[in-house]
C-alpha atoms as a PDB file:
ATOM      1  CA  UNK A   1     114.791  94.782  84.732  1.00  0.00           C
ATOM      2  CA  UNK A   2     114.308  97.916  82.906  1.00  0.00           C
ATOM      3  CA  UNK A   3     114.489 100.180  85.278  1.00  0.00           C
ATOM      4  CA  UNK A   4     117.958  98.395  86.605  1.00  0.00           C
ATOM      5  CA  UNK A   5     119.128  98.573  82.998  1.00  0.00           C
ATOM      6  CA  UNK A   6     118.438 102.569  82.897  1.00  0.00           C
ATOM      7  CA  UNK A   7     120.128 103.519  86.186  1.00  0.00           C
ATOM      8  CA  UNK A   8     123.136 101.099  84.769  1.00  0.00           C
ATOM      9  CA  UNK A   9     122.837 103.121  81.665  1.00  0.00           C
ATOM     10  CA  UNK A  10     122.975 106.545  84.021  1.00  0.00           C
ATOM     11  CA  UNK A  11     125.700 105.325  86.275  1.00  0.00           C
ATOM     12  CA  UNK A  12     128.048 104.791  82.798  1.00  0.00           C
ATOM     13  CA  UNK A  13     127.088 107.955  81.281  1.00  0.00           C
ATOM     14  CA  UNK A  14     127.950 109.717  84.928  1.00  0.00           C
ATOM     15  CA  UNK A  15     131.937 107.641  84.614  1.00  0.00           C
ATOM     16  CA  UNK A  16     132.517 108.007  81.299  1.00  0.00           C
ATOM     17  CA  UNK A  17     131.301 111.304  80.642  1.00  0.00           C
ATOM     18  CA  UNK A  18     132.956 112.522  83.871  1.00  0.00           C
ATOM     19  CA  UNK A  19     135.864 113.363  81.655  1.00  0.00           C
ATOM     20  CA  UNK A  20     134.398 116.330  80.704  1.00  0.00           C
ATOM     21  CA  UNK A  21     134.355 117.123  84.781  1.00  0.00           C
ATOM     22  CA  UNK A  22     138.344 117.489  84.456  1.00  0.00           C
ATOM     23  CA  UNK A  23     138.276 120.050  82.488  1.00  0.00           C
ATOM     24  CA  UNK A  24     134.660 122.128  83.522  1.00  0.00           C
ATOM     25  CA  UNK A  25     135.577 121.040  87.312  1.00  0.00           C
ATOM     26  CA  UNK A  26     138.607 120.252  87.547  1.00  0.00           C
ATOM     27  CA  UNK A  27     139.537 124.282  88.138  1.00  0.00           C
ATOM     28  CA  UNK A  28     136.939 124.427  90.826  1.00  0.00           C
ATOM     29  CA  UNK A  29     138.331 121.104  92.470  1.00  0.00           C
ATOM     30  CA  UNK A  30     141.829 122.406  92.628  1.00  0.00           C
ATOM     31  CA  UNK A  31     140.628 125.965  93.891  1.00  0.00           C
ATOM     32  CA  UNK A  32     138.556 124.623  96.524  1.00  0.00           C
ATOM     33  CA  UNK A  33     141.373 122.117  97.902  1.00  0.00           C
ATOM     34  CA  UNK A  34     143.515 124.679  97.946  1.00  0.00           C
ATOM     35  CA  UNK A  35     141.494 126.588 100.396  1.00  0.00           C
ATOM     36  CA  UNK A  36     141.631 124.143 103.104  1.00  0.00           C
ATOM     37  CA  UNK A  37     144.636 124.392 105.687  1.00  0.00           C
ATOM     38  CA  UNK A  38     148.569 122.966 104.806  1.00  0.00           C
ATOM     39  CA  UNK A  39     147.913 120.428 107.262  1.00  0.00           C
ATOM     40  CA  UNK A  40     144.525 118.802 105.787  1.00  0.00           C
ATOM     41  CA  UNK A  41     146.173 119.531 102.451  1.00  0.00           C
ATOM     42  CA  UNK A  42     149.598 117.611 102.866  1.00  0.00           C
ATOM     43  CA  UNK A  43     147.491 114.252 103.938  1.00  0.00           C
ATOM     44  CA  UNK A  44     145.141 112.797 101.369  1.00  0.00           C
ATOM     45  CA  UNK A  45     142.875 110.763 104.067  1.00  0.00           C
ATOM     46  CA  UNK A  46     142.645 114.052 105.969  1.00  0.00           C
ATOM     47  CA  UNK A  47     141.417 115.730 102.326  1.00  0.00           C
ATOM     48  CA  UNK A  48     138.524 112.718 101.679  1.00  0.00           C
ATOM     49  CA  UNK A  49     135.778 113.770 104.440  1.00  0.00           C
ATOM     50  CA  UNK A  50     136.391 117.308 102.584  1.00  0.00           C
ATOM     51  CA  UNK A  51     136.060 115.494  99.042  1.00  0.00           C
ATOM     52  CA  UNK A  52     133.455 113.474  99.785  1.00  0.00           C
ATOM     53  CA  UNK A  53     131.172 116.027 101.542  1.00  0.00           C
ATOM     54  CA  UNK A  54     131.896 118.258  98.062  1.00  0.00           C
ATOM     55  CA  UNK A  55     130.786 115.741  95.996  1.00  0.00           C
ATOM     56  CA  UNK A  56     127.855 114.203  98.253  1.00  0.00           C
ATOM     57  CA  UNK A  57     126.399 118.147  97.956  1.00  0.00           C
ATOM     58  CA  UNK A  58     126.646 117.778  94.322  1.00  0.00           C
ATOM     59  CA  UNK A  59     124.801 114.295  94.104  1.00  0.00           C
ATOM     60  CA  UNK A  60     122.293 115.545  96.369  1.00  0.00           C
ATOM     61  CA  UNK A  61     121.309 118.725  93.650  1.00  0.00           C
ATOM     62  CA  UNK A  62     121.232 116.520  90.933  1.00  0.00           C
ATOM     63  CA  UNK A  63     119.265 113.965  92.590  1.00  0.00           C
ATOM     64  CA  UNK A  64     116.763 116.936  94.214  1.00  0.00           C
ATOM     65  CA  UNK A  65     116.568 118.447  90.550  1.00  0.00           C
ATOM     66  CA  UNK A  66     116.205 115.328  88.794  1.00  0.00           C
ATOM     67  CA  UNK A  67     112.955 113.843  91.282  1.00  0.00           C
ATOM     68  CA  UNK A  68     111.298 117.588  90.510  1.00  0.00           C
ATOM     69  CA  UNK A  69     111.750 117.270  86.717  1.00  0.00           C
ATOM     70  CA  UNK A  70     110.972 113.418  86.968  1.00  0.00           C
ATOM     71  CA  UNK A  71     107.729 114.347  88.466  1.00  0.00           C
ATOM     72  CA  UNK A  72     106.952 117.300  86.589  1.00  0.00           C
ATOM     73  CA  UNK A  73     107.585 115.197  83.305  1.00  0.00           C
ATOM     74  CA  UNK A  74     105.673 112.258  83.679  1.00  0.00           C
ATOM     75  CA  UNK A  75     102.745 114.464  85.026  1.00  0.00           C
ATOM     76  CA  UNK A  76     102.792 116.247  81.424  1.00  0.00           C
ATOM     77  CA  UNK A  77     103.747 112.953  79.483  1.00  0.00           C
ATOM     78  CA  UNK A  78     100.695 111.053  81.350  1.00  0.00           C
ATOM     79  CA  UNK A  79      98.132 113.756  80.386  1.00  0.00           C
ATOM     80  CA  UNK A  80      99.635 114.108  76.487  1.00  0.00           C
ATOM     81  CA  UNK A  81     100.277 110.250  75.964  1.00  0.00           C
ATOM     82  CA  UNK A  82      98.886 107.991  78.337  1.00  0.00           C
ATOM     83  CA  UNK A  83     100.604 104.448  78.709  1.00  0.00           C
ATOM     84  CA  UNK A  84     103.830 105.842  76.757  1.00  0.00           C
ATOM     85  CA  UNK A  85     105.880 106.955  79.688  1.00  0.00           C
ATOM     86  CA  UNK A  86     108.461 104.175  79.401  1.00  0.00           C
ATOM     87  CA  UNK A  87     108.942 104.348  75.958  1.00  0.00           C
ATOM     88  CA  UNK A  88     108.850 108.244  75.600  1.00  0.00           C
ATOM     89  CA  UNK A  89     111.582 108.274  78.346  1.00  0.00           C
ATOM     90  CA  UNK A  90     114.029 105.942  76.373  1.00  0.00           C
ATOM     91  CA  UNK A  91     113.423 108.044  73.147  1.00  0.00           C
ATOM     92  CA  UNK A  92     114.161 111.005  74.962  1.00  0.00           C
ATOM     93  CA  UNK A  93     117.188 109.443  76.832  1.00  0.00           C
ATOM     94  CA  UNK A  94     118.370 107.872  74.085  1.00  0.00           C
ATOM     95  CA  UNK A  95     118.649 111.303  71.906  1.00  0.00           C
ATOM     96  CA  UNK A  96     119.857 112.939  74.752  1.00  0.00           C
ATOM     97  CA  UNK A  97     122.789 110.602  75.072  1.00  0.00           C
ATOM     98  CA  UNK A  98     123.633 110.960  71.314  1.00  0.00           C
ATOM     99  CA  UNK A  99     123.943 114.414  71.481  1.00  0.00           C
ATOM    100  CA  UNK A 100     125.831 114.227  74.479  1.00  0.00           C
ATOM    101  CA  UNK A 101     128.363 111.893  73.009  1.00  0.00           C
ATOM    102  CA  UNK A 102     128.758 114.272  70.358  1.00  0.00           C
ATOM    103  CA  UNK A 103     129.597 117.063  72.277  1.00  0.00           C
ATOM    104  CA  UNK A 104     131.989 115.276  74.940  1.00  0.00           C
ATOM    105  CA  UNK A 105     133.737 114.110  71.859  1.00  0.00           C
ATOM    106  CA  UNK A 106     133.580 117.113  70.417  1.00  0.00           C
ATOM    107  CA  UNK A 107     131.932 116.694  67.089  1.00  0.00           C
ATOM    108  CA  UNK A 108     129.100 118.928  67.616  1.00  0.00           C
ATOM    109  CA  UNK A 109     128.580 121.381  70.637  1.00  0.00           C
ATOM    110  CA  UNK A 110     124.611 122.311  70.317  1.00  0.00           C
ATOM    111  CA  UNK A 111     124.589 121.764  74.460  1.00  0.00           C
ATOM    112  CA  UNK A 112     126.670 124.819  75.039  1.00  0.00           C
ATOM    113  CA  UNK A 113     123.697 126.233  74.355  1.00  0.00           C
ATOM    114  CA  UNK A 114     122.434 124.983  77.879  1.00  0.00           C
ATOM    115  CA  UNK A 115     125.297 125.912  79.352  1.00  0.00           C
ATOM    116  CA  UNK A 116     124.905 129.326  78.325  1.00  0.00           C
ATOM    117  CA  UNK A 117     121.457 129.453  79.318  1.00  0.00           C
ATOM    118  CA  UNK A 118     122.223 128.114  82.431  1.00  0.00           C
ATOM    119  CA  UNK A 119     124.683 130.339  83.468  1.00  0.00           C
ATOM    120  CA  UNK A 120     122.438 133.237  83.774  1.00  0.00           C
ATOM    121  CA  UNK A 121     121.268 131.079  86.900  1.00  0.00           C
ATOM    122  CA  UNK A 122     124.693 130.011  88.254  1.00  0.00           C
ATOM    123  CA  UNK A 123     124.978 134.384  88.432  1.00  0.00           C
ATOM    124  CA  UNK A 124     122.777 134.079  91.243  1.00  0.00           C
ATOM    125  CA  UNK A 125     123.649 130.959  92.850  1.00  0.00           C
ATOM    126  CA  UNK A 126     127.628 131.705  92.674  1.00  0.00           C
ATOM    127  CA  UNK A 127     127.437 134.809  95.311  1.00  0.00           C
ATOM    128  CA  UNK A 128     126.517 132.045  98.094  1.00  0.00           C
ATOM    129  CA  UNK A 129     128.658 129.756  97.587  1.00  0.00           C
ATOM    130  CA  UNK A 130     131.521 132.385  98.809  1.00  0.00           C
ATOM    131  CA  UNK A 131     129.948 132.371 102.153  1.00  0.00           C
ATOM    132  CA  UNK A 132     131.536 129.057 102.697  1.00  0.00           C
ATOM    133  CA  UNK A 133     135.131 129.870 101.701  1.00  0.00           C
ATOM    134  CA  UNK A 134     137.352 129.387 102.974  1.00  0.00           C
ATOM    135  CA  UNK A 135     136.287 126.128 103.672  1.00  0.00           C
ATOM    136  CA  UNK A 136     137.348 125.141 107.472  1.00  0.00           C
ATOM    137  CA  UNK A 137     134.651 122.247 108.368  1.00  0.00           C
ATOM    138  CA  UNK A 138     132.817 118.894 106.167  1.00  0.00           C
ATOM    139  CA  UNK A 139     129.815 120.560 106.881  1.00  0.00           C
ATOM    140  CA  UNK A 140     131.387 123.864 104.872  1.00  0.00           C
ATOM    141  CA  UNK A 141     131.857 121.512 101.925  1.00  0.00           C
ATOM    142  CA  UNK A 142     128.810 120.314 102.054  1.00  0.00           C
ATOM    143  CA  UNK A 143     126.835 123.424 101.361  1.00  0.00           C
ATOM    144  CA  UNK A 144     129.542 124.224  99.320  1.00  0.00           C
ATOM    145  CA  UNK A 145     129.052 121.330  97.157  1.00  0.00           C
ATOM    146  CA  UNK A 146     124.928 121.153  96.921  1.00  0.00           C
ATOM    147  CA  UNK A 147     125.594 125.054  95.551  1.00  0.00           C
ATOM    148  CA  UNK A 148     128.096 123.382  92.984  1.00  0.00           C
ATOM    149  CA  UNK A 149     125.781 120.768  91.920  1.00  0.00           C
ATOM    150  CA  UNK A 150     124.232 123.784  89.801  1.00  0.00           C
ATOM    151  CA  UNK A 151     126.948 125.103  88.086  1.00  0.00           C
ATOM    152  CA  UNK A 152     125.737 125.043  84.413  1.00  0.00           C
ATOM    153  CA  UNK A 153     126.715 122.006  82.458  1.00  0.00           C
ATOM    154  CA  UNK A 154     125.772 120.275  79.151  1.00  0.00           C
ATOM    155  CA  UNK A 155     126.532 116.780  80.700  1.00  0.00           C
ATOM    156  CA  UNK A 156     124.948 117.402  83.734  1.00  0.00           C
ATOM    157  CA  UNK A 157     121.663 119.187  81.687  1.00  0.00           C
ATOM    158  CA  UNK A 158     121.651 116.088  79.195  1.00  0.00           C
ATOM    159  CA  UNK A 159     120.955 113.281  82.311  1.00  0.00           C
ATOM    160  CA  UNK A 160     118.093 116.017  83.501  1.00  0.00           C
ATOM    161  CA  UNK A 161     116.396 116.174  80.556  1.00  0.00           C
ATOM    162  CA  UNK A 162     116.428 112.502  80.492  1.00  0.00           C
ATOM    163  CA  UNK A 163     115.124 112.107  84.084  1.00  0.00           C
ATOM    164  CA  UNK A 164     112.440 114.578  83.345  1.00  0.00           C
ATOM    165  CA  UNK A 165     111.491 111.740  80.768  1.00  0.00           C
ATOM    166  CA  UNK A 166     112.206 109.216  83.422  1.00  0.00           C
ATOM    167  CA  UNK A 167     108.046 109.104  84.496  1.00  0.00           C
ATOM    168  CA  UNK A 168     107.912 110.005  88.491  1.00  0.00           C
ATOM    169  CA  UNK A 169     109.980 111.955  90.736  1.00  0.00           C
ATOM    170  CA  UNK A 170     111.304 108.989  92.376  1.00  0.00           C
ATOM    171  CA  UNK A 171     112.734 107.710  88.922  1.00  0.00           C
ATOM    172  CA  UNK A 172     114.120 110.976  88.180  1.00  0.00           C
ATOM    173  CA  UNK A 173     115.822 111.335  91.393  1.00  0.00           C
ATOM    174  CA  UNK A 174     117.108 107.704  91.436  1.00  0.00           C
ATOM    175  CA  UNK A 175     117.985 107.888  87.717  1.00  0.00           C
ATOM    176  CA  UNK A 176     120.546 111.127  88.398  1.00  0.00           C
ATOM    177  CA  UNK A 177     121.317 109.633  91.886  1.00  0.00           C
ATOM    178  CA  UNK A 178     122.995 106.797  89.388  1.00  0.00           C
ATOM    179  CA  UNK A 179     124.225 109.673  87.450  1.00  0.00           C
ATOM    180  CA  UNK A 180     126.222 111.456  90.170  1.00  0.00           C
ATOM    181  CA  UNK A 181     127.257 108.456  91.355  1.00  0.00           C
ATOM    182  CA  UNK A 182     129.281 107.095  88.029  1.00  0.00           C
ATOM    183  CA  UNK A 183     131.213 111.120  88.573  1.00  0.00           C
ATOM    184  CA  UNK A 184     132.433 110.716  91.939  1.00  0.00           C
ATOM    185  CA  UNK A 185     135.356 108.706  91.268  1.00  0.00           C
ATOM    186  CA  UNK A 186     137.162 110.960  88.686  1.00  0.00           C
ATOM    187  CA  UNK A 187     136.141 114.387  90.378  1.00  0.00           C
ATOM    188  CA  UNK A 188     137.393 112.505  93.689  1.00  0.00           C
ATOM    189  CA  UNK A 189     140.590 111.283  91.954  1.00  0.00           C
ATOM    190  CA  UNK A 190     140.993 114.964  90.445  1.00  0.00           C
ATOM    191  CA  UNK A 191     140.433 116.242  94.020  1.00  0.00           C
ATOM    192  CA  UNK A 192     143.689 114.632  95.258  1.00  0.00           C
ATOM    193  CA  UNK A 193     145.503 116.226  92.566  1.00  0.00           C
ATOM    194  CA  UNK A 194     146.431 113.645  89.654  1.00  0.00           C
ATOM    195  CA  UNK A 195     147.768 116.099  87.235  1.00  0.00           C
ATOM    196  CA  UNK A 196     148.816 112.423  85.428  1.00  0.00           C
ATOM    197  CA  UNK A 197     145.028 111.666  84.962  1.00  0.00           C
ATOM    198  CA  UNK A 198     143.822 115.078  84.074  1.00  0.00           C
ATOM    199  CA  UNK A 199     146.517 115.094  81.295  1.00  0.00           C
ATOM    200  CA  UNK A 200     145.359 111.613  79.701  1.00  0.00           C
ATOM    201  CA  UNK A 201     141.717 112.388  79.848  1.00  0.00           C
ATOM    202  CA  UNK A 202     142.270 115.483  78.360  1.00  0.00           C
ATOM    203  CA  UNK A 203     143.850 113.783  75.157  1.00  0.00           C
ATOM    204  CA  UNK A 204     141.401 113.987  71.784  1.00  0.00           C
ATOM    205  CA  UNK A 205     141.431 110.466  71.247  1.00  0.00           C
ATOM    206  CA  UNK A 206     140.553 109.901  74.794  1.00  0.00           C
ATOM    207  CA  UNK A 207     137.343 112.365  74.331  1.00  0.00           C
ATOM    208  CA  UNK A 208     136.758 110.577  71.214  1.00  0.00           C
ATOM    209  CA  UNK A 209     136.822 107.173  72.464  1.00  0.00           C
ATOM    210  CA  UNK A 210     134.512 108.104  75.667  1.00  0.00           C
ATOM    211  CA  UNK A 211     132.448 110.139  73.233  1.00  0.00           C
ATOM    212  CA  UNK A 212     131.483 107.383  71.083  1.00  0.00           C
ATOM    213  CA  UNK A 213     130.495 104.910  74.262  1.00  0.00           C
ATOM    214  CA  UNK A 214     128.016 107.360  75.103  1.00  0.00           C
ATOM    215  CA  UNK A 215     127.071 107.241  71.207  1.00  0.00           C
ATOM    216  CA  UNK A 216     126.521 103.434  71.523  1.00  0.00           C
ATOM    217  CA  UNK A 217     124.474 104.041  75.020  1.00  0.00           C
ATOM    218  CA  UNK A 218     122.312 105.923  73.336  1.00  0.00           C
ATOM    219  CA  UNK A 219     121.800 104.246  70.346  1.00  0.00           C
ATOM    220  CA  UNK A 220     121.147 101.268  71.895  1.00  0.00           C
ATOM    221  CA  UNK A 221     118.959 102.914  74.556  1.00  0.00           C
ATOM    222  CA  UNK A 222     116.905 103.664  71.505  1.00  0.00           C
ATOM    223  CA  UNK A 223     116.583 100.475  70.078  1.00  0.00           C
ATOM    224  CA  UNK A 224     115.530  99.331  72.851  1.00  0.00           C
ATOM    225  CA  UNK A 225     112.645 101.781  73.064  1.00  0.00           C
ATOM    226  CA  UNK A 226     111.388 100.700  69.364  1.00  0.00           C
ATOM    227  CA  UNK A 227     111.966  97.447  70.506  1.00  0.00           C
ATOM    228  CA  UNK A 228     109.033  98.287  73.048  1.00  0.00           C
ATOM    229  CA  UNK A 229     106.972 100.595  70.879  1.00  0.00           C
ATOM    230  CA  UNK A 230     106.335  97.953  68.111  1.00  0.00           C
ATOM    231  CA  UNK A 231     105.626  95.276  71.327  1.00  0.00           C
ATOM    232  CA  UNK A 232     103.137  97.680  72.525  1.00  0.00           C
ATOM    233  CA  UNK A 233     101.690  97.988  69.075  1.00  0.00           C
ATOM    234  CA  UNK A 234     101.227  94.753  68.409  1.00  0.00           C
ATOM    235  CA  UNK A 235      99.631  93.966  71.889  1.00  0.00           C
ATOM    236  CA  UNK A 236      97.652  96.689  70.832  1.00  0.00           C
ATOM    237  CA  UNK A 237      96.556  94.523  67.876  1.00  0.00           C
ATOM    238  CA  UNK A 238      96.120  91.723  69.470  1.00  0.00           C
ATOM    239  CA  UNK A 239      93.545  93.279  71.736  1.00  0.00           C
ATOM    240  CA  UNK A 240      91.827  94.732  68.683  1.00  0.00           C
ATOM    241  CA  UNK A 241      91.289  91.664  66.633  1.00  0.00           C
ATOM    242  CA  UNK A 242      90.070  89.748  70.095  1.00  0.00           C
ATOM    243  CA  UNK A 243      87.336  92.279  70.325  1.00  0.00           C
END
């Protein structure tokens, strides 16, 4: 149940954060659709194996990112605090979600930081990517879009630190498959050019509204990680006073 709950939690923070994608991707969506030909352009079911194969690229970084930081976190969390993976991970998540709130609503912008970090990496990784343009194939996009999935972003940075918490690399992988998942349908949605949608989203209560759901995710994300730290303690306890 747990583990359903947290890759719930992921797929939410993935669609409501994802407003942030309209304006960090939103550019790259509309430069990359217009590189494809007047005649996939002027049909939008002739655009979505394009779309899709974008965005399946993208999931398919964050989820090969997320299993290696999955695994190499709950290698180092089992050596430092044995038996604490679980709740370590929803501490972790659940501070990472906070501050993510924060920023999309734009109350405090400390993850810029890794975005700024992370864009000394995207100066290496960008140079591929034009390889692939124009884009004239699915299979274009979909190098295209696994070369995206690292373009340096705070959102995407917050759900990796929290899969590196997650305890495995399966966990981690699954937990920012979820992830990737809850941002397809806005970056698809932006990809067929709703300039309506981009407009709303873009509105400061809107960002204020999605920023504090990812406030309450969090917050209850920790509780429910006390909730199993005082439950461990007290089994804990228990144990003792049998012995």
């Amino acid at each position: 149940m747990q583990t359903e709950l947290t890759l719930l939690s992921a797929f939410l923070l993935g669609l409501f954060g994802s407003v942030h994608c309209v304006g960090m991707c939103g550019g790259i969506v509309g430069a990359l659709t217009l590189g494809l030909s007047d005649t996939v352009r002027q049909s939008p079911w002739r655009m979505l194996p394009y779309l899709l194969s974008y965005n399946l690229g993208r999931i398919a970084s964050y989820t090969v990112a997320g299993a290696a930081l999955g695994w190499a976190g709950g290698a180092m969390i089992d050596t430092l605090m044995q038996g604490q993976t679980r709740i370590i991970g929803g501490i972790v998540g659940g501070l990472f979600m906070v501050a993510l709130g924060l920023y999309l609503a734009g109350w405090w912008q400390a993850l810029t930081a890794l975005e700024r970090a992370g864009g000394a990496l995207w100066k290496h990784i960008e140079p591929y990517g034009r390889r692939f343009m124009p884009v004239r194939n699915p299979h274009q996009a979909l190098l295209l879009g696994a070369l995206w999935g690292w373009l340096p972003c705070g959102m995407v940075y917050a759900a990796l630190a929290w899969s590196m918490a997650a305890g495995s690399g399966p966990q981690g992988g699954l937990l920012m498959l979820a992830f990737g998942l809850g941002t397809l349908p806005m970056l698809l949605v932006l990809g067929a050019s709703a300039r309506w949608l981009r407009a709303m989203v873009q509105r400061p209560l809107a960002r204020h509204l999605v920023g504090a759901l990812v406030i309450a995710f969090g917050l209850s994300t920790l509780y429910m990680a006390s909730t199993h730290t005082h439950g461990a303690a007290a089994t804990g306890e228990a144990h003792h006073h049998q012995h």
